[in-house]
N, C-alpha and C. Protein backbone atom coordinates (compact mmCIF):
# COMPACT_ATOMS: atom_id res chain seq x y z
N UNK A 1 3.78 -14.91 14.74
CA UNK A 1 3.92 -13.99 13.62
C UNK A 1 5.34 -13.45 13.58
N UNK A 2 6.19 -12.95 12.41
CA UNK A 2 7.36 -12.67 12.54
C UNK A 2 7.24 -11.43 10.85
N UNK A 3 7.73 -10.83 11.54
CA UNK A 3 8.14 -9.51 10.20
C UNK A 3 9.41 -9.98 9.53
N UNK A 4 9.42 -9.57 8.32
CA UNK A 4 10.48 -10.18 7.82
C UNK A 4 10.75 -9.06 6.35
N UNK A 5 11.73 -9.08 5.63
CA UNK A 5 11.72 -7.87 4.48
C UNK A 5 11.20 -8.80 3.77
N UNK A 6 10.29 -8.34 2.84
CA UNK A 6 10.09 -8.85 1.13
C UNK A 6 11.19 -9.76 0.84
N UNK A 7 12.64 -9.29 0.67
CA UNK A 7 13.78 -10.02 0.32
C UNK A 7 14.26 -11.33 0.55
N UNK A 8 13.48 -11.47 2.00
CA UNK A 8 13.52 -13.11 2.50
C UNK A 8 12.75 -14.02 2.18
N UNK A 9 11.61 -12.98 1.01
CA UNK A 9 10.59 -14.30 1.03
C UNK A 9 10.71 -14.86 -0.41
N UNK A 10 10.46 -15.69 -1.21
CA UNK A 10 10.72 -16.27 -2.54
C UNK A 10 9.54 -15.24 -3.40
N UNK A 11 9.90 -14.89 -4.52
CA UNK A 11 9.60 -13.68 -5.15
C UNK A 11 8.28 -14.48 -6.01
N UNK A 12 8.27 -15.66 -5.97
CA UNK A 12 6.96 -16.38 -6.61
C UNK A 12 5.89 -16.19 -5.58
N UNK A 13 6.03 -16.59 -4.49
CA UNK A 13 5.25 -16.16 -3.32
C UNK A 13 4.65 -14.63 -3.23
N UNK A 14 5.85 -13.78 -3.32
CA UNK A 14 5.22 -12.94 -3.14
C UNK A 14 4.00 -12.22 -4.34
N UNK A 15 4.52 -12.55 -5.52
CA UNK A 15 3.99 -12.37 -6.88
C UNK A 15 2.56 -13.04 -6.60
N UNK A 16 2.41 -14.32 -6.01
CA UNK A 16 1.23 -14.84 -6.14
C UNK A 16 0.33 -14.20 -5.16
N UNK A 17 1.07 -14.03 -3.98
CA UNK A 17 -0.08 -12.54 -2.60
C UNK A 17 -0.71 -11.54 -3.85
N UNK A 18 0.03 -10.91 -4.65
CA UNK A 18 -0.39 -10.20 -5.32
C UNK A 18 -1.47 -10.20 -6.47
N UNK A 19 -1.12 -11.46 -7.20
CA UNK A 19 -2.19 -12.18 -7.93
C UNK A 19 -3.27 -12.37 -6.88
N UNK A 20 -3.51 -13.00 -6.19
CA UNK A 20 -4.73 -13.57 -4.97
C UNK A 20 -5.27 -12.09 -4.45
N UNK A 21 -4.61 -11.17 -4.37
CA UNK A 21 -5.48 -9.83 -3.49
C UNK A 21 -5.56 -8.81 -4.12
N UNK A 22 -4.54 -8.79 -5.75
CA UNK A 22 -5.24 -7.55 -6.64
C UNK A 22 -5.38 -7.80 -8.21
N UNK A 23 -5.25 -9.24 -8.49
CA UNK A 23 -5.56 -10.02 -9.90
C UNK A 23 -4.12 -9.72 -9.88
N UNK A 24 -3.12 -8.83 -9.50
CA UNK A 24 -1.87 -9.20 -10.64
C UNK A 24 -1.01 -7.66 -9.70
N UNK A 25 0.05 -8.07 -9.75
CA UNK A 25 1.25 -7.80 -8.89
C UNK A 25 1.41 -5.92 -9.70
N UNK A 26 0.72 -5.52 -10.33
CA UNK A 26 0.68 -4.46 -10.98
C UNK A 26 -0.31 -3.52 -9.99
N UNK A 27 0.71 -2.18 -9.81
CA UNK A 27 -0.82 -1.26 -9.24
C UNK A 27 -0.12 0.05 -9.82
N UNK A 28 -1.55 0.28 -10.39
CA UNK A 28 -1.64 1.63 -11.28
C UNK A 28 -2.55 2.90 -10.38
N UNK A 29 -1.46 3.80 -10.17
CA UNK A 29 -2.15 5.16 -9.65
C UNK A 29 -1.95 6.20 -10.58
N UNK A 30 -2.29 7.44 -10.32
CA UNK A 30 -2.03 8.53 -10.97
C UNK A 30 -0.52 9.19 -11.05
N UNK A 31 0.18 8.39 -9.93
CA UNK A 31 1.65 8.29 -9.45
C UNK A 31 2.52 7.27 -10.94
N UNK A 32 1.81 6.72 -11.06
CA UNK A 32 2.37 5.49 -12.33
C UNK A 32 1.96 4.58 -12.23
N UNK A 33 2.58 3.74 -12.99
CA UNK A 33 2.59 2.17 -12.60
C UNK A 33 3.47 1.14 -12.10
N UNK A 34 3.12 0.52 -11.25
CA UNK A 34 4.40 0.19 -10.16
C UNK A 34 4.12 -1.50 -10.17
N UNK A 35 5.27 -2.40 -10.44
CA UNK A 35 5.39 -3.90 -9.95
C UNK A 35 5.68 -4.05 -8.45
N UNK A 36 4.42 -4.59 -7.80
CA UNK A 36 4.72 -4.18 -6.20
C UNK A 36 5.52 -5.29 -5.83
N UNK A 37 5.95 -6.86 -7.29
CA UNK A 37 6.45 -7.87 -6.07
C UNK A 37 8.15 -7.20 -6.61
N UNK A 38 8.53 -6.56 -7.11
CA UNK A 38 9.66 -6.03 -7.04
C UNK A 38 9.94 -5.09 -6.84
N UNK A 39 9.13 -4.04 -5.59
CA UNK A 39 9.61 -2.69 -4.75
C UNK A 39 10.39 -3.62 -3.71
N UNK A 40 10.36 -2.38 -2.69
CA UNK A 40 11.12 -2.71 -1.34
C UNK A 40 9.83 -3.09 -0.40
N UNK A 41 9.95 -4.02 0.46
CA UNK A 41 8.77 -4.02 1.40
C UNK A 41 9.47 -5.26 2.52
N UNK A 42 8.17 -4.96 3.36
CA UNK A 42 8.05 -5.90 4.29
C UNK A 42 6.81 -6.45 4.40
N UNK A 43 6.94 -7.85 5.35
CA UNK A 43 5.75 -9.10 5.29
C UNK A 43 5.51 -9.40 7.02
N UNK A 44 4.70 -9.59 7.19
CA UNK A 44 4.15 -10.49 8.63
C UNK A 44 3.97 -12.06 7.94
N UNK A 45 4.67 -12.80 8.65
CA UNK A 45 4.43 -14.44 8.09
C UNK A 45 4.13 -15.05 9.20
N UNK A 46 3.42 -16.08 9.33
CA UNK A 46 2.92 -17.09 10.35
C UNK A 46 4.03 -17.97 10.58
N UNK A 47 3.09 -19.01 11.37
CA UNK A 47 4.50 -19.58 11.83
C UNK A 47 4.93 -21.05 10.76
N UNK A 48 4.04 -21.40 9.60
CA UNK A 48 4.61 -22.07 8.54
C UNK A 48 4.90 -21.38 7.72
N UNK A 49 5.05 -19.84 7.54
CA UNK A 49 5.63 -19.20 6.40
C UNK A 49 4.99 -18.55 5.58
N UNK A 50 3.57 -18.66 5.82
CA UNK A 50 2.30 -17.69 5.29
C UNK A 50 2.01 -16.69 5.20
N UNK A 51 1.87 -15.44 4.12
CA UNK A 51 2.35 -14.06 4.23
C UNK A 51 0.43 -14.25 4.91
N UNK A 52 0.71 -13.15 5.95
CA UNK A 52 -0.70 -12.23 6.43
C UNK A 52 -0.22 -11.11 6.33
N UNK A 53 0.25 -10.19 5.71
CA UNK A 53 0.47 -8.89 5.61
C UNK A 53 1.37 -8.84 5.13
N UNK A 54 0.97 -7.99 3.97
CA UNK A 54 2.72 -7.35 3.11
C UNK A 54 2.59 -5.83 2.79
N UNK A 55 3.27 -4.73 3.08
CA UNK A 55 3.84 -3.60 2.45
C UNK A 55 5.07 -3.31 1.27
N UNK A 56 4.08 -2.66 0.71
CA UNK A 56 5.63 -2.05 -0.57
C UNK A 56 5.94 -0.50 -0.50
N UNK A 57 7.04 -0.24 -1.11
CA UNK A 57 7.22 1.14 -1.29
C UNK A 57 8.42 1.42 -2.03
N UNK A 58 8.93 2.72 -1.91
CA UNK A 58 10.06 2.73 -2.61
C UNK A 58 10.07 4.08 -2.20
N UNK A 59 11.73 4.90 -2.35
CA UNK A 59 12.06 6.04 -1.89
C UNK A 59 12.80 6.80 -2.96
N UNK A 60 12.21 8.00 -3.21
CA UNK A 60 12.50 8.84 -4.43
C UNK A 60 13.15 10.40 -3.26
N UNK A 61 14.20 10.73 -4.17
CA UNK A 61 14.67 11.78 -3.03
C UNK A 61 14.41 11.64 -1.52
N UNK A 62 14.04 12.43 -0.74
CA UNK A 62 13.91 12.66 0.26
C UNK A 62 11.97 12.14 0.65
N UNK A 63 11.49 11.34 -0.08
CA UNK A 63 10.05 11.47 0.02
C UNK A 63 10.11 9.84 -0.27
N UNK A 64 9.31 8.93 1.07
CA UNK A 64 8.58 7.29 0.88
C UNK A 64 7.52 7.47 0.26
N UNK A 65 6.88 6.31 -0.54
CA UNK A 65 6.06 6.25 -1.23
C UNK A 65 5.85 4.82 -0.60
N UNK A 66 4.75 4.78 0.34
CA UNK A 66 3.80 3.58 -0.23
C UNK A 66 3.14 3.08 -1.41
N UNK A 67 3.13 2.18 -1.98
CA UNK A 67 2.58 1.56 -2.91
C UNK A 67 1.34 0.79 -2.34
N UNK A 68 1.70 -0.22 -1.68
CA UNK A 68 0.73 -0.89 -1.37
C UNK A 68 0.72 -1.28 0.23
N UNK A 69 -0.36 -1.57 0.81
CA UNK A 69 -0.83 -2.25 2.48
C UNK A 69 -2.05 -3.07 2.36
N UNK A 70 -1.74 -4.50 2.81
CA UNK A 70 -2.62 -5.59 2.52
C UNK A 70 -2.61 -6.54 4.23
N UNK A 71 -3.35 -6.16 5.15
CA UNK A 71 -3.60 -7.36 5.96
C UNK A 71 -4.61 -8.47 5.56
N UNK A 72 -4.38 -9.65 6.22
CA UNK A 72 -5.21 -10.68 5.76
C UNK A 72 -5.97 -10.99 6.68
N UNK A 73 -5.43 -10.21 8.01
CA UNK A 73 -6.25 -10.82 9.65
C UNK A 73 -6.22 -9.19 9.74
N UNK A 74 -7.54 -8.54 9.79
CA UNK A 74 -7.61 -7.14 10.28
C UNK A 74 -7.56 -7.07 11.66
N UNK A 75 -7.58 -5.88 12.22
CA UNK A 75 -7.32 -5.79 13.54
C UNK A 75 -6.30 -6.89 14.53
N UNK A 76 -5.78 -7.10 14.22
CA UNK A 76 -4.66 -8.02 14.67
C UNK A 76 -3.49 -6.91 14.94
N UNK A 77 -3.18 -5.93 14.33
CA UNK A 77 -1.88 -5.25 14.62
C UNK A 77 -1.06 -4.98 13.66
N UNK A 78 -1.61 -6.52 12.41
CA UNK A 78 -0.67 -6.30 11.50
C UNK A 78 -0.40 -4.97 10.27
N UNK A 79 -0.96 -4.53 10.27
CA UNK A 79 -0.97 -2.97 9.38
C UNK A 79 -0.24 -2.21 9.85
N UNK A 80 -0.85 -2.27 10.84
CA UNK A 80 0.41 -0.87 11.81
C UNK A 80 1.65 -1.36 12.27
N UNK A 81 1.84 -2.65 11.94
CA UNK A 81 3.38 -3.15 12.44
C UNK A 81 4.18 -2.95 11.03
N UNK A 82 3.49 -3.22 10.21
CA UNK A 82 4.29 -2.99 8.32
C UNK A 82 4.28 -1.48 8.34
N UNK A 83 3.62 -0.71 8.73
CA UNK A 83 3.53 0.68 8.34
C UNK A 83 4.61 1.64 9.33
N UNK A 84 4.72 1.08 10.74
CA UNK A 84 5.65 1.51 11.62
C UNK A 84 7.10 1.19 10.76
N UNK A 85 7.10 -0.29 10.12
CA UNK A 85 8.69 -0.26 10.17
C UNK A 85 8.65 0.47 8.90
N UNK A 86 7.93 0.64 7.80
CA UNK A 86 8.83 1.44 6.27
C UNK A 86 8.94 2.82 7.36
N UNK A 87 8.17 3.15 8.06
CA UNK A 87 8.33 4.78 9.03
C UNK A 87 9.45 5.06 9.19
N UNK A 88 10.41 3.64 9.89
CA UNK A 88 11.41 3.66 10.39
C UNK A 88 12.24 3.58 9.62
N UNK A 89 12.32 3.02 8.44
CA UNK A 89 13.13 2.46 7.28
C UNK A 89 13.24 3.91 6.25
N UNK A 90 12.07 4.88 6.74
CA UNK A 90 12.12 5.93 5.71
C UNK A 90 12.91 6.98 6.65
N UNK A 91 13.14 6.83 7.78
CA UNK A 91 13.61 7.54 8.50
C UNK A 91 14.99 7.61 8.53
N UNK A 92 15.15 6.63 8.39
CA UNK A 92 16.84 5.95 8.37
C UNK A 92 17.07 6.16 7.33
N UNK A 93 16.81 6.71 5.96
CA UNK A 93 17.33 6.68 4.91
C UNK A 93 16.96 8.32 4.87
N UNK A 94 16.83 8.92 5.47
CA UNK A 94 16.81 10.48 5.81
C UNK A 94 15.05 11.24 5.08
N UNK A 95 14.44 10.25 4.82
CA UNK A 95 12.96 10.84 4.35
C UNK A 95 12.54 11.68 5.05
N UNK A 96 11.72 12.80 4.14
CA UNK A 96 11.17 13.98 5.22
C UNK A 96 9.98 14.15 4.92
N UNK A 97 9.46 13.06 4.54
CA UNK A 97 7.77 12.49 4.37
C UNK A 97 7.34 11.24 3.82
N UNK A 98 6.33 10.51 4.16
CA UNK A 98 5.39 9.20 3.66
C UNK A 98 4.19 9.81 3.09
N UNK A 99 4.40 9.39 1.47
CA UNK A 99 3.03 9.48 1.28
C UNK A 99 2.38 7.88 0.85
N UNK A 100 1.36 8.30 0.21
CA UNK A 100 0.57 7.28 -0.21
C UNK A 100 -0.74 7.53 -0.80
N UNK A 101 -1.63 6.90 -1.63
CA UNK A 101 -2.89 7.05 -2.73
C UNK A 101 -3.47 6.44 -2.40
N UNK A 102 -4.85 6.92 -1.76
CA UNK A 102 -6.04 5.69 -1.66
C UNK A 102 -7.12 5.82 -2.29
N UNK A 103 -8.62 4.98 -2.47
CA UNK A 103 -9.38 5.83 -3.56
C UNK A 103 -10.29 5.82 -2.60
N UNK A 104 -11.09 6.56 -3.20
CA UNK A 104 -12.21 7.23 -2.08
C UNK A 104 -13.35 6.43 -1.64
N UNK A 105 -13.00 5.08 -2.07
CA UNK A 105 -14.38 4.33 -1.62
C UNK A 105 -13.70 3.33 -0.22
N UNK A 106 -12.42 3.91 -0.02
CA UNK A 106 -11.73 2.91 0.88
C UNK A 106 -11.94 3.66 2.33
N UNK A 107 -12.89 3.63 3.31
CA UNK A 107 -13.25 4.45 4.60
C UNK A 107 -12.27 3.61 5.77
N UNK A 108 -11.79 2.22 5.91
CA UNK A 108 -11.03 2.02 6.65
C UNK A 108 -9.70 2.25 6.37
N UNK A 109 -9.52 2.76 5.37
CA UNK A 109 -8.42 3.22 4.97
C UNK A 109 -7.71 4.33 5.51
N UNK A 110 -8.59 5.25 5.34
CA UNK A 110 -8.84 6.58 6.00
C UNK A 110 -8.83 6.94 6.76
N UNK A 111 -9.18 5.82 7.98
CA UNK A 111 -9.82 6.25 9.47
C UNK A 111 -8.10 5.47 9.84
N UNK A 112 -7.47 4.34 9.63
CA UNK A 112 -6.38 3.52 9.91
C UNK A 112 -5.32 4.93 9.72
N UNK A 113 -5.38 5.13 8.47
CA UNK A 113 -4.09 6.84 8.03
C UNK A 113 -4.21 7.71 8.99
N UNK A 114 -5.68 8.00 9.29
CA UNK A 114 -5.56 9.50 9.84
C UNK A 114 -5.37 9.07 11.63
N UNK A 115 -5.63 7.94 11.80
CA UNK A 115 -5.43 7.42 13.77
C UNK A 115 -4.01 7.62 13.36
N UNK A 116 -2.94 7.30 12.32
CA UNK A 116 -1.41 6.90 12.36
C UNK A 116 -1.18 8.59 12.19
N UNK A 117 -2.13 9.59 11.86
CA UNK A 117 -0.84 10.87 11.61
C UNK A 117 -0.78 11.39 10.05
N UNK A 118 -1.73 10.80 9.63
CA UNK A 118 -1.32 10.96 7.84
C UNK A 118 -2.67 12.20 7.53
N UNK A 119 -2.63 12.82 6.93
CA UNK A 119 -3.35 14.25 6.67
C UNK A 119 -3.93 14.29 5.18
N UNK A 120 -4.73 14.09 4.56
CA UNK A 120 -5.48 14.13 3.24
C UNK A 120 -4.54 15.66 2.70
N UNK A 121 -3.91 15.32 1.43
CA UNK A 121 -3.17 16.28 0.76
C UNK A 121 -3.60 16.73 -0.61
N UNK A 122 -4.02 15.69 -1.36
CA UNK A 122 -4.23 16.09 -2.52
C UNK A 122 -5.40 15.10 -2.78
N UNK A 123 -6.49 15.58 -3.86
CA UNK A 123 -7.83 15.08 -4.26
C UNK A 123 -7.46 14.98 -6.10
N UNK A 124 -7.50 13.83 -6.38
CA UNK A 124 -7.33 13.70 -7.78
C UNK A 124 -8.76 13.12 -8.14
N UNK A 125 -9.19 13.89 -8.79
CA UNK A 125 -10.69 13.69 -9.36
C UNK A 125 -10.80 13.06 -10.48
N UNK A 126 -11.19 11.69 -10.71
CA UNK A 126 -11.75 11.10 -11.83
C UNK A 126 -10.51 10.22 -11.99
N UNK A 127 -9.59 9.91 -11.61
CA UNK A 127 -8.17 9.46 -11.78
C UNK A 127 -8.29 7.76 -11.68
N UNK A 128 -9.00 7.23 -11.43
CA UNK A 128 -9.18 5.87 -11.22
C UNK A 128 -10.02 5.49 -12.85
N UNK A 129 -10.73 6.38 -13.17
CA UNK A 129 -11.10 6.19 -14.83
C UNK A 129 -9.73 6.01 -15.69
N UNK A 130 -8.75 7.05 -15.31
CA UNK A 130 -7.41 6.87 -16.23
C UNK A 130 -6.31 5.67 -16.11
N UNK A 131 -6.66 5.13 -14.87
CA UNK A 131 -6.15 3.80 -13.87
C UNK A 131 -6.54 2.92 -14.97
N UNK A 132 -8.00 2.88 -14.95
CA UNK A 132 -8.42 1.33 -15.71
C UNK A 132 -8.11 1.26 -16.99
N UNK A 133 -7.50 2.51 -17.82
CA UNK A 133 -7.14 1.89 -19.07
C UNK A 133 -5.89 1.51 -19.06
N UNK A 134 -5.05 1.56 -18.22
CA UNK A 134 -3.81 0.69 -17.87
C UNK A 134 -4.08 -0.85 -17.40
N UNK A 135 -4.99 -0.99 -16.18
CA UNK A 135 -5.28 -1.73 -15.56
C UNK A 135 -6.94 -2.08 -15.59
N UNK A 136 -6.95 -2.87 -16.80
CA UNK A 136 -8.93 -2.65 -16.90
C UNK A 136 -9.75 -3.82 -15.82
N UNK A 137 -9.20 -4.24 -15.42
CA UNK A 137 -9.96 -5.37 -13.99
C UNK A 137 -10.30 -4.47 -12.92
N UNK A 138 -9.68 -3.16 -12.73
CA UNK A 138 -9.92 -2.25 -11.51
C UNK A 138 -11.51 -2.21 -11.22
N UNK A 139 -12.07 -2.36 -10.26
CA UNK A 139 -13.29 -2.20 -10.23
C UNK A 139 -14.09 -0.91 -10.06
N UNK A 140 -15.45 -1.01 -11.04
CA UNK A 140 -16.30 0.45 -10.77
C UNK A 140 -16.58 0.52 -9.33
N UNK A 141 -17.39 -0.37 -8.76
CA UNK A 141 -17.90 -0.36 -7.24
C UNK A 141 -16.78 -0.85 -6.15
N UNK A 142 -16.79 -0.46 -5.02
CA UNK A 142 -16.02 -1.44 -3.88
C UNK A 142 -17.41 -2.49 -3.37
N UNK A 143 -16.87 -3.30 -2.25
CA UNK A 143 -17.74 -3.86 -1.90
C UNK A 143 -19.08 -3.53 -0.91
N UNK A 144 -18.30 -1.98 -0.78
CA UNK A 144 -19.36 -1.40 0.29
C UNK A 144 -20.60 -0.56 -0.50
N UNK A 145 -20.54 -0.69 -1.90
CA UNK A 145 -21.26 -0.11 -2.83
C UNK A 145 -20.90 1.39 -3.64
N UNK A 146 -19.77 1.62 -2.78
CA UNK A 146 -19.24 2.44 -3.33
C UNK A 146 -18.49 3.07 -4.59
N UNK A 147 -18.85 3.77 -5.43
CA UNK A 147 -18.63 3.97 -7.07
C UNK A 147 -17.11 3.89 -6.96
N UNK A 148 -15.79 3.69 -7.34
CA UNK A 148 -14.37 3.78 -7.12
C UNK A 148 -14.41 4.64 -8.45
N UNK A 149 -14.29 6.06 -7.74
CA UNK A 149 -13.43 7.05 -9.01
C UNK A 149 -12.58 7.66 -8.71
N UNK A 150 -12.35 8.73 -7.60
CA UNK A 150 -11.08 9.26 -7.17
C UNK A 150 -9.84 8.93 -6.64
N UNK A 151 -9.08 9.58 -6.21
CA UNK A 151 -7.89 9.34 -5.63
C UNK A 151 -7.76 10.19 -4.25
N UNK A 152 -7.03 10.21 -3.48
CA UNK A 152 -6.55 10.95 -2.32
C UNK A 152 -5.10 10.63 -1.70
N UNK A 153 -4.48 11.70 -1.80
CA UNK A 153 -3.20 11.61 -1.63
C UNK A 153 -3.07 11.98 0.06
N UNK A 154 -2.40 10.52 1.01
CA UNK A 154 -2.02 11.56 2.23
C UNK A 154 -0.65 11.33 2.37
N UNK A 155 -0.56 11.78 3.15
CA UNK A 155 1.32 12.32 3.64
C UNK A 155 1.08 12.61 5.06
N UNK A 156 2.58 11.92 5.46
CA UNK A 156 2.74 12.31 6.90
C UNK A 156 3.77 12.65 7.08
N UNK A 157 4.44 13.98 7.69
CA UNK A 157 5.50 14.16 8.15
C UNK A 157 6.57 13.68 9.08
N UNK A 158 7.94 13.55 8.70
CA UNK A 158 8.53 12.74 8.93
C UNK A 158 9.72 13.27 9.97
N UNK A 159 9.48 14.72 9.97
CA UNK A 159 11.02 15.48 10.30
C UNK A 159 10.49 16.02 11.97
């Protein structure tokens, strides 16, 4: 496995990770709407060149923004190896927090944020209804049966 920036990898590639794991390289939060194959990020690639993990984000003032975190082999390491380096990458560019939006039907989500340090900040209620008229493929249920309506904002301090 080898980490590598977004930048090294061919931008069709990455566009198509995105097509294959969220219908389309577009992700709509209550934050906006963001083209994740043209943020800043990093990838875990195999050893023929195969993304298993990609992160996006981007840095507004003094504050990272995750966009997106996608492993393809869970528990492997790879999440927390993409999420350590934007840490580091937000650090180095003088950030004095990571946040990020998850919706409330996502429980490994939750439990992965809060083992790393990240603290539930803000509860946006009903906000995934206002999502799908941007983005109408978003789904009502997750796969765990769970209705997808809210949002949850966490943040981790950086300073």
């Amino acid at each position: 496995m080898k980490l590598v920036s977004t930048l090294g990898l061919s931008k069709a590639d990455v566009t198509a990770f995105f097509h294959k794991h969220w219908g389309s390289p577009d992700m709509v939060n209550s934050h906006g709407t963001f083209r994740c194959d043209e943020l800043e990020g990093f990838a875990v690639t195999d050893d023929k060149g195969d993304i298993k993990g990609l992160i996006t984000y981007f840095i507004a003032g003094n504050e990272c923004e995750v966009v997106s975190l996608d492993s393809i082999a869970e528990n492997k390491g790879i999440g927390s190896l993409l999420l350590n380096e934007v840490e580091r990458a937000a650090k180095r560019k003088q950030c004095q927090s990571i946040k990020l939006i998850t919706t409330n039907d996502n429980m490994r989500a939750f439990m992965f944020y809060q083992k790393r340090g990240y603290t539930m900040a803000e509860l946006y209620v009903n906000a995934v209804e206002e999502a799908r008229k941007v983005k109408p493929e978003i789904p009502f249920a997750a796969d765990n049966g769970i209705p997808i309506r809210d949002e949850i904002l966490l943040v981790k301090d950086l300073t």
